[in-house]
C-alpha atoms as a PDB file:
ATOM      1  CA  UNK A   1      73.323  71.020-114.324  1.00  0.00           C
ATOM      2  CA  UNK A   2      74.329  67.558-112.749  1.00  0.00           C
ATOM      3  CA  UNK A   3      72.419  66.114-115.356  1.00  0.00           C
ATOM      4  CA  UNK A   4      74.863  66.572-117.839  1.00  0.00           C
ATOM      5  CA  UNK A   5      77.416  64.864-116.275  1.00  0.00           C
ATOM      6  CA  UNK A   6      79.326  62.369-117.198  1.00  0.00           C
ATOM      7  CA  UNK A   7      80.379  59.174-115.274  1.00  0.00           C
ATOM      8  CA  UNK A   8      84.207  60.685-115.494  1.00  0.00           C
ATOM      9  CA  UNK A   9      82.912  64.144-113.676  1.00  0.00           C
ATOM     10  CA  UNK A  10      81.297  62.375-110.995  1.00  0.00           C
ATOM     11  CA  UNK A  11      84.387  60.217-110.623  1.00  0.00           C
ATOM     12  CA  UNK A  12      86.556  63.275-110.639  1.00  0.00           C
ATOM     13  CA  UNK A  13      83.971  64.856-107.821  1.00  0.00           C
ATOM     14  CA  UNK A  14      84.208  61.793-105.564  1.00  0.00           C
ATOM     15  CA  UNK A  15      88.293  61.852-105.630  1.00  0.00           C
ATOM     16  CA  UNK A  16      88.464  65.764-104.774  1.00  0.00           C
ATOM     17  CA  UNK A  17      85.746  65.172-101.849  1.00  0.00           C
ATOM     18  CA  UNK A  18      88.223  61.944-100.470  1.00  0.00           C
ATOM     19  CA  UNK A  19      91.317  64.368-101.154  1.00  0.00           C
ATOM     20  CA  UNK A  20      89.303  67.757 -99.212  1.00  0.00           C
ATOM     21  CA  UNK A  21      89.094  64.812 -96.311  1.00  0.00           C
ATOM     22  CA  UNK A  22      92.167  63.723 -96.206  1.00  0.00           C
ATOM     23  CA  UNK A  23      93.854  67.134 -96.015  1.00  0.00           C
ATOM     24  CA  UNK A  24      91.597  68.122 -93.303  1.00  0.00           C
ATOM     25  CA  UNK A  25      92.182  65.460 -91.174  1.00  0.00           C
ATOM     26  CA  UNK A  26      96.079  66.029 -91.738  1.00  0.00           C
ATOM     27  CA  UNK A  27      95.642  69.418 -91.040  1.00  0.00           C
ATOM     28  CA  UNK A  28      93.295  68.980 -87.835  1.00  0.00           C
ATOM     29  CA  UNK A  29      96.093  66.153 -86.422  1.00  0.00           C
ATOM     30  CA  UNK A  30      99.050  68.767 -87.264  1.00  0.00           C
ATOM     31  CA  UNK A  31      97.173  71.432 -85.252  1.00  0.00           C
ATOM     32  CA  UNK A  32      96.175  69.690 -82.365  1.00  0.00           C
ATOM     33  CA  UNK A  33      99.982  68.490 -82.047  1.00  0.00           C
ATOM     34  CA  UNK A  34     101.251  71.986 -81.984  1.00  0.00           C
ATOM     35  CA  UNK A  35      99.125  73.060 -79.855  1.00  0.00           C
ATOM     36  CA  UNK A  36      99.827  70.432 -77.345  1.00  0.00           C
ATOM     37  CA  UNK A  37     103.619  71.402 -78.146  1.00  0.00           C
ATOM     38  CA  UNK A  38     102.715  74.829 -76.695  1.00  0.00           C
ATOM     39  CA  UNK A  39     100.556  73.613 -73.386  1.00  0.00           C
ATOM     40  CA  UNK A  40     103.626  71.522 -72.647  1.00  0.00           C
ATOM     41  CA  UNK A  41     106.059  74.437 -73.382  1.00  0.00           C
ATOM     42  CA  UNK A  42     104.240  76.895 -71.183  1.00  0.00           C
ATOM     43  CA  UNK A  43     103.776  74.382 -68.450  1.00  0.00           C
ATOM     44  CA  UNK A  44     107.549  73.975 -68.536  1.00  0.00           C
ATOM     45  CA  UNK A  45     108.013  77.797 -68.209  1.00  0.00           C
ATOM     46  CA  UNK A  46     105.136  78.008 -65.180  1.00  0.00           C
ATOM     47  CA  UNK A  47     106.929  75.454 -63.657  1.00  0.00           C
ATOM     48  CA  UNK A  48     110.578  77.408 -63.797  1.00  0.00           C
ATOM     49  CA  UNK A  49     108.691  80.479 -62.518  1.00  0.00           C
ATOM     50  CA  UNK A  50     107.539  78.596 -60.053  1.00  0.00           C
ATOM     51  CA  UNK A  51     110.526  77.344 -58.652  1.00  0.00           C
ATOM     52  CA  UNK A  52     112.825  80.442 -59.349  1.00  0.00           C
ATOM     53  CA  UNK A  53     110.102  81.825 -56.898  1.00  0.00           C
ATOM     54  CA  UNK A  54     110.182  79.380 -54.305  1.00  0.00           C
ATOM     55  CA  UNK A  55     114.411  79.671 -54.580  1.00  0.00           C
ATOM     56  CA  UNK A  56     114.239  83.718 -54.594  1.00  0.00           C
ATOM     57  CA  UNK A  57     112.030  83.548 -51.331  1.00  0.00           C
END
């Protein structure tokens, strides 16, 4: 199978494998900053809970 390809094909293979990278990595860095988004969010809302608590007492 791979031995009937040409230089062009392997070209094409190396550019989809950089590509497949390159949209990983975007989508690993996009994930990890929304979850961080929602640590920090819930934090914020443990910490009103928390002090609504301490004010209700």
């Amino acid at each position: 199978m791979f031995d009937s390809w040409t230089g062009m094909d392997w070209f094409i293979l190396v550019i989809d494998i950089v590509a497949i990278a390159i949209v990983a990595t975007f989508l690993k860095r996009k994930i990890q900053h929304k979850l961080a988004e929602v640590e920090a969010r819930q934090a914020f809302h443990r910490q009103q809970r928390q002090e609504k608590r301490t004010t209700d007492d």
